[in-house]
PDB file of N, CA and C in Angstrom:
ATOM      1  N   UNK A   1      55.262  41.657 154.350  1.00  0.00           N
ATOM      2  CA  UNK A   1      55.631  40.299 154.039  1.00  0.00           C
ATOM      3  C   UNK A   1      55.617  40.043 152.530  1.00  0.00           C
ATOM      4  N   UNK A   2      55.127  40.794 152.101  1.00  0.00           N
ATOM      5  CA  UNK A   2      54.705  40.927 150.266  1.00  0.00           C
ATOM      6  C   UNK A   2      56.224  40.987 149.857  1.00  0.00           C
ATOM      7  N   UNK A   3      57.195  41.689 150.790  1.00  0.00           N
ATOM      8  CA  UNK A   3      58.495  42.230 149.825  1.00  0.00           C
ATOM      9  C   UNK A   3      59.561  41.252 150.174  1.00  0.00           C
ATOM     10  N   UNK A   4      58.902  40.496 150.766  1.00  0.00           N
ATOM     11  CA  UNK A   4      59.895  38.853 151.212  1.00  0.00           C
ATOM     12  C   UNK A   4      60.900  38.474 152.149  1.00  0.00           C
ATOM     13  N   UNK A   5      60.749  39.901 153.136  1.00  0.00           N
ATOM     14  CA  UNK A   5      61.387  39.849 154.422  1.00  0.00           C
ATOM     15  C   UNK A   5      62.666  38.826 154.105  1.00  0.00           C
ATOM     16  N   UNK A   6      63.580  39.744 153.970  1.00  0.00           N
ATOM     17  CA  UNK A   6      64.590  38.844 153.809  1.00  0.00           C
ATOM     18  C   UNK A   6      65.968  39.722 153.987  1.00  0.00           C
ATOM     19  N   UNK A   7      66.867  39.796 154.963  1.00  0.00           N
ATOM     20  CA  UNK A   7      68.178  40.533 155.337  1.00  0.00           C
ATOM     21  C   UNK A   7      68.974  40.462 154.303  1.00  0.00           C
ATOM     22  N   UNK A   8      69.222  39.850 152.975  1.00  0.00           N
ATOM     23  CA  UNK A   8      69.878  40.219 152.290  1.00  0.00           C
ATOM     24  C   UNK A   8      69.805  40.996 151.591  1.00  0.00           C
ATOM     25  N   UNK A   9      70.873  41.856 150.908  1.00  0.00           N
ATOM     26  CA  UNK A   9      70.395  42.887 149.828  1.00  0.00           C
ATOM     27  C   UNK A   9      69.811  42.656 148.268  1.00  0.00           C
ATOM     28  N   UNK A  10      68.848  43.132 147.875  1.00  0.00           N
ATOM     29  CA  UNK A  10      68.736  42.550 146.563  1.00  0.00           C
ATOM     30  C   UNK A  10      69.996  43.080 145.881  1.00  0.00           C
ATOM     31  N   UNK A  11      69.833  42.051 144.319  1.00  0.00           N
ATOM     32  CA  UNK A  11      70.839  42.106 143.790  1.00  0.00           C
ATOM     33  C   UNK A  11      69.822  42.988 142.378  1.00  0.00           C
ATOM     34  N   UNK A  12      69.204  42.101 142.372  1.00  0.00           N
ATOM     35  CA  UNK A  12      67.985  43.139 141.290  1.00  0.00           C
ATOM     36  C   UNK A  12      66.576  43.222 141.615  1.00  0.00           C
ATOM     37  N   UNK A  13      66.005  44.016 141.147  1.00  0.00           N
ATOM     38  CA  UNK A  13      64.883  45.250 141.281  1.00  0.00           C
ATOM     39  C   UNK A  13      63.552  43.415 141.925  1.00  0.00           C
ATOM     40  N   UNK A  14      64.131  42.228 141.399  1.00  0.00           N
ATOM     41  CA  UNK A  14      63.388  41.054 141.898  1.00  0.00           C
ATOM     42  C   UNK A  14      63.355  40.151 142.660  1.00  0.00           C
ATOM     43  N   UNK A  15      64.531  40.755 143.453  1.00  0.00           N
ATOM     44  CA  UNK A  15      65.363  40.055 144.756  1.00  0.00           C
ATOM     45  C   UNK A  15      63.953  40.443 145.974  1.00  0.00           C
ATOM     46  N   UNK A  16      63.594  39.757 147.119  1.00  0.00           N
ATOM     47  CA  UNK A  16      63.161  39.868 147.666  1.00  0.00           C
ATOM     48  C   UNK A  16      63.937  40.956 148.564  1.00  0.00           C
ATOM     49  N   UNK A  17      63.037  41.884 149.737  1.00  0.00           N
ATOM     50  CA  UNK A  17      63.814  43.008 150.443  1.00  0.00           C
ATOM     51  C   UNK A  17      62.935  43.183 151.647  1.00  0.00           C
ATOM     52  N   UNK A  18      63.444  43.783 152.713  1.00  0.00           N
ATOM     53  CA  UNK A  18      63.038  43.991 153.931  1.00  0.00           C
ATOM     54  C   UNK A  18      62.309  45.521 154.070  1.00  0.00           C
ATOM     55  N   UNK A  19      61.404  46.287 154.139  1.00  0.00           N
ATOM     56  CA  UNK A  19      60.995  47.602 154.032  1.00  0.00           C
ATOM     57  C   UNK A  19      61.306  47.788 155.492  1.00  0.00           C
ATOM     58  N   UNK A  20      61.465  48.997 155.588  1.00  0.00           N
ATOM     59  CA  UNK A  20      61.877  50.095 156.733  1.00  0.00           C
ATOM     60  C   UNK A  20      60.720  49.766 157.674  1.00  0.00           C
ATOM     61  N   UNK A  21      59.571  49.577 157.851  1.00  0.00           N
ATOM     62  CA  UNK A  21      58.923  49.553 158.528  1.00  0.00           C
ATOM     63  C   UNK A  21      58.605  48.416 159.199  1.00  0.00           C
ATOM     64  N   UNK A  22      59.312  46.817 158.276  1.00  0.00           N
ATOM     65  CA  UNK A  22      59.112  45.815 158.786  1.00  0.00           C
ATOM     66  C   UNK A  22      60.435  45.497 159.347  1.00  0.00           C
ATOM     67  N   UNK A  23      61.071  46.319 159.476  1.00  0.00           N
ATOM     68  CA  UNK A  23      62.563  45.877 159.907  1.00  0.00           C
ATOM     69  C   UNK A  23      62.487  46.318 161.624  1.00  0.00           C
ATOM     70  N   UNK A  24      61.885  47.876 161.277  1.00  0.00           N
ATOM     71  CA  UNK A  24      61.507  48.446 162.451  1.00  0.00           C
ATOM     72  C   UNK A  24      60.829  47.673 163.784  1.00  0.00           C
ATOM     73  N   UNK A  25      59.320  46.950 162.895  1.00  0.00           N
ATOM     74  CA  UNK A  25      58.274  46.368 163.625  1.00  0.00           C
ATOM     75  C   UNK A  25      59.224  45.137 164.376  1.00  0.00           C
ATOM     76  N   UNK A  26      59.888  44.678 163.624  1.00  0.00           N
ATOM     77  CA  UNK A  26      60.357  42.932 163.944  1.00  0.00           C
ATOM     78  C   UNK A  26      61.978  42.948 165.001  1.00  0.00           C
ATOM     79  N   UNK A  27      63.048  43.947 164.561  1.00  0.00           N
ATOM     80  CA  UNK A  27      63.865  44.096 165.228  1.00  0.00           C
ATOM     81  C   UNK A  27      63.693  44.577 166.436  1.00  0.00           C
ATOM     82  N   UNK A  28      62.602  45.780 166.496  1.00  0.00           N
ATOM     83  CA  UNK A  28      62.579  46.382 168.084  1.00  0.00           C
ATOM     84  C   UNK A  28      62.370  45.543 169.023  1.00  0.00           C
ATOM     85  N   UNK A  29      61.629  44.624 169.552  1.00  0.00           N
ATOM     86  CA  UNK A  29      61.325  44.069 170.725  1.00  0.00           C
ATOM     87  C   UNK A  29      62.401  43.471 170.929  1.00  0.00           C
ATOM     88  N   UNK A  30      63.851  43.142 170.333  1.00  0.00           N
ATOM     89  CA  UNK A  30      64.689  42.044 170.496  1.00  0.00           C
ATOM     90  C   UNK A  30      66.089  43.499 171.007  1.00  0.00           C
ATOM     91  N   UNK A  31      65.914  44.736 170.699  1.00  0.00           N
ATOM     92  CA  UNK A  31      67.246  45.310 171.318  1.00  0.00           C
ATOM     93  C   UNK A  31      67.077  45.709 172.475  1.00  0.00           C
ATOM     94  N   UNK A  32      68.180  46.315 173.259  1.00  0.00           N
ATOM     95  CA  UNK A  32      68.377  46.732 174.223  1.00  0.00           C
ATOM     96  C   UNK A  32      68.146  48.199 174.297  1.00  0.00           C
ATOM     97  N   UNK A  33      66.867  48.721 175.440  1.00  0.00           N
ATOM     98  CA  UNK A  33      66.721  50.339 175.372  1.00  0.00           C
ATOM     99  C   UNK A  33      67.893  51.010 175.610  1.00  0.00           C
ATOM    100  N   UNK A  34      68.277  51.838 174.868  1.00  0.00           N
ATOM    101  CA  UNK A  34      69.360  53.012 174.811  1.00  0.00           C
ATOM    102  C   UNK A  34      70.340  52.324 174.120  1.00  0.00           C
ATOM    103  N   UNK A  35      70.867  51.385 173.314  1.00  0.00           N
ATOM    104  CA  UNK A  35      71.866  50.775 172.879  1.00  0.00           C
ATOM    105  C   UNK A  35      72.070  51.477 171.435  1.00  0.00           C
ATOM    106  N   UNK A  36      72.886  51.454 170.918  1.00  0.00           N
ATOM    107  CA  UNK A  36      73.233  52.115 169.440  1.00  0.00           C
ATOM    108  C   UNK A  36      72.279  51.232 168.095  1.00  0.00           C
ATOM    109  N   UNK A  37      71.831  49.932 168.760  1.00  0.00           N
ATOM    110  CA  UNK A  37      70.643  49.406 167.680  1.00  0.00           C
ATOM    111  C   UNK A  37      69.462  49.783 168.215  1.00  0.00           C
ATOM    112  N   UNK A  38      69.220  50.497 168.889  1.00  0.00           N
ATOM    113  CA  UNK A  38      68.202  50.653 169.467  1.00  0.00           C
ATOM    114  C   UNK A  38      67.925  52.051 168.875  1.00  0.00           C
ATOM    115  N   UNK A  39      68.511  52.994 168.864  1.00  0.00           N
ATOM    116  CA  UNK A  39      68.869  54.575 168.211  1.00  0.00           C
ATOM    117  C   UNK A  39      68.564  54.273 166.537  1.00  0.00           C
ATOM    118  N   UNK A  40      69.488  53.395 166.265  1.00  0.00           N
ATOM    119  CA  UNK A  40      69.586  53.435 164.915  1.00  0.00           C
ATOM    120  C   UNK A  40      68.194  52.676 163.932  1.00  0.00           C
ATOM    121  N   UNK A  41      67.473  52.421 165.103  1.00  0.00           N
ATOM    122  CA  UNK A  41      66.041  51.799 164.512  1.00  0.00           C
ATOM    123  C   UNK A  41      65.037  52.794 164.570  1.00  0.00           C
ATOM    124  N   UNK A  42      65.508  54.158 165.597  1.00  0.00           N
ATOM    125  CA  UNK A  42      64.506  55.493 165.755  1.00  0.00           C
ATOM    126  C   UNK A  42      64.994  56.175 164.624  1.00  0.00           C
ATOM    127  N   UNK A  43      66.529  56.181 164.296  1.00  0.00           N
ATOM    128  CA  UNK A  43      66.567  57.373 163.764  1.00  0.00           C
ATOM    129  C   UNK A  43      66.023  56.808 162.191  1.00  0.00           C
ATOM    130  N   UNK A  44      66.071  55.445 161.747  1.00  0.00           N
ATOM    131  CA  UNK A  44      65.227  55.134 160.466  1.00  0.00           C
ATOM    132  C   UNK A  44      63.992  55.239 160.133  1.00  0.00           C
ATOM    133  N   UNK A  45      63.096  55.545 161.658  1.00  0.00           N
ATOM    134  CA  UNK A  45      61.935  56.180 161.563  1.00  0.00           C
ATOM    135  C   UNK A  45      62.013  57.203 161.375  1.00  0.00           C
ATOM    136  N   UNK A  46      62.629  58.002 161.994  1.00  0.00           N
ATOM    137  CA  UNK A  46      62.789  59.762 161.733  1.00  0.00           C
ATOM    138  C   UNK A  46      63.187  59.754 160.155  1.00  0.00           C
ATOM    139  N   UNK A  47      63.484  58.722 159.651  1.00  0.00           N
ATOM    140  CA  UNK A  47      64.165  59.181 158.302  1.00  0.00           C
ATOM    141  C   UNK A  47      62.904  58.169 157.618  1.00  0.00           C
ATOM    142  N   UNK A  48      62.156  57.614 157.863  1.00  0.00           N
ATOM    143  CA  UNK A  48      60.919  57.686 157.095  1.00  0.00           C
ATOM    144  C   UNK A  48      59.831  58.338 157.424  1.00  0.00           C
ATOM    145  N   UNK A  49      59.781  59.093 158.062  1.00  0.00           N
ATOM    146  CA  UNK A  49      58.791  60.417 158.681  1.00  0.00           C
ATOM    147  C   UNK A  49      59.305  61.510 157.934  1.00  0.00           C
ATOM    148  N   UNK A  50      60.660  61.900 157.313  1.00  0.00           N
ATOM    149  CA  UNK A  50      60.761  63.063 156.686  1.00  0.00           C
ATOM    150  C   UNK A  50      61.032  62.670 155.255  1.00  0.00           C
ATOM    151  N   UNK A  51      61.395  61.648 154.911  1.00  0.00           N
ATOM    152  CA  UNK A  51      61.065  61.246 153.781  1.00  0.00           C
ATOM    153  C   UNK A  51      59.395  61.468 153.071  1.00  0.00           C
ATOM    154  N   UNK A  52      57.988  60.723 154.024  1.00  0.00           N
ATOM    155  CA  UNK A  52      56.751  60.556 153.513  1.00  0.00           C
ATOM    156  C   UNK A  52      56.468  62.378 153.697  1.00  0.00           C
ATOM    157  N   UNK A  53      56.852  62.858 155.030  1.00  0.00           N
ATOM    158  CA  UNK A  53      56.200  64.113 155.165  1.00  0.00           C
ATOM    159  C   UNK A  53      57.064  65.156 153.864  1.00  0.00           C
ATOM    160  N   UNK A  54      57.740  65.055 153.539  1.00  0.00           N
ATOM    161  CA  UNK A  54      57.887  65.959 152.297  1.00  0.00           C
ATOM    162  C   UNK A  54      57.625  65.157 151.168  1.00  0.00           C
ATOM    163  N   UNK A  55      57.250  64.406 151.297  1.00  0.00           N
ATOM    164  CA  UNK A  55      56.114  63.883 150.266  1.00  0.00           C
ATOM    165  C   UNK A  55      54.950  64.357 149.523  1.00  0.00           C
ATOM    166  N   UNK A  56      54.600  64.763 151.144  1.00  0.00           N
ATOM    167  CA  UNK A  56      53.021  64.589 151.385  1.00  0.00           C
ATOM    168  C   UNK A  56      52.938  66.398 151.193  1.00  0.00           C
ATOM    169  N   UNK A  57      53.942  67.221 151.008  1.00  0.00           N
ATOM    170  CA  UNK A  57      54.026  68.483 151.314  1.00  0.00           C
ATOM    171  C   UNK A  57      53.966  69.303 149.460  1.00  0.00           C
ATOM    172  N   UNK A  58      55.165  68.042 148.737  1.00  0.00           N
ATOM    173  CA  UNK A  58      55.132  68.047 147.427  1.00  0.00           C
ATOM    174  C   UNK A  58      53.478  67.862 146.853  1.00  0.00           C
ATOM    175  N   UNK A  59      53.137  67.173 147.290  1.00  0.00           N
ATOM    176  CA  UNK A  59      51.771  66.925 146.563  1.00  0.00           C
ATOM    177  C   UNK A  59      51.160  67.829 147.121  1.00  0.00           C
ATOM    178  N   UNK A  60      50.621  68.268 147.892  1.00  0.00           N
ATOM    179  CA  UNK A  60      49.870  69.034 148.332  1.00  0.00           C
ATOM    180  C   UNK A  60      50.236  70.426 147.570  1.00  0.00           C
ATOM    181  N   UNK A  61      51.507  70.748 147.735  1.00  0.00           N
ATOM    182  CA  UNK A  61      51.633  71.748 146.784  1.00  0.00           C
ATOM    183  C   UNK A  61      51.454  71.868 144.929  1.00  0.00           C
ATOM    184  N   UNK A  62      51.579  70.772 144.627  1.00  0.00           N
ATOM    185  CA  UNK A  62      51.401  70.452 143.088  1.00  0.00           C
ATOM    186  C   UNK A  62      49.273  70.405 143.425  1.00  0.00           C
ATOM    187  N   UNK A  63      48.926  70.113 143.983  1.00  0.00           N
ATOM    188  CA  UNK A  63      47.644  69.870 144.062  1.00  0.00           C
ATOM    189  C   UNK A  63      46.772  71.232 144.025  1.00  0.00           C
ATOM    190  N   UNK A  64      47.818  72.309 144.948  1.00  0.00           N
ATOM    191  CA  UNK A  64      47.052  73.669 145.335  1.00  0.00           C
ATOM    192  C   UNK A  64      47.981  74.847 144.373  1.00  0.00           C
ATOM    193  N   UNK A  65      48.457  74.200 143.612  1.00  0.00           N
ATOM    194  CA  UNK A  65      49.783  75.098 142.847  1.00  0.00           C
ATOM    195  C   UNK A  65      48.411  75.609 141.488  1.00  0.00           C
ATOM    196  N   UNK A  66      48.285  77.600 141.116  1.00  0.00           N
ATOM    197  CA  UNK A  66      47.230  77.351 140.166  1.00  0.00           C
ATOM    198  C   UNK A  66      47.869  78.273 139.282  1.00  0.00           C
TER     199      UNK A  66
END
């Protein structure tokens, strides 16, 4: 709620914005199971699951890199 939940796109870096995870949380209960908004709200999880996990893979390697 910090980033101002708001469906429009910012225009600059101070525009309020919707994060992936609150779009996720708030849209799901309202689609239909198996529908193409329904997919396209998993597959933005899958695409913030491989986004953080090679994240988390980078650091770990900069961390254990000697």
């Amino acid at each position: 709620m910090v980033a101002g939940n708001t469906l429009l796109p910012p225009q600059t870096p101070f525009d309020s914005a919707r994060p992936i995870t609150a779009n996720i949380a708030i849209e799901i209960k309202e689609t239909v199971t198996g529908s193409l908004h329904w997919s396209s709200l998993f597959f933005l999880g899958l695409i913030l699951f491989i986004f953080l996990f090679s994240v988390n893979l980078f650091t770990e390697w900069l961390i254990h890199k000697k």
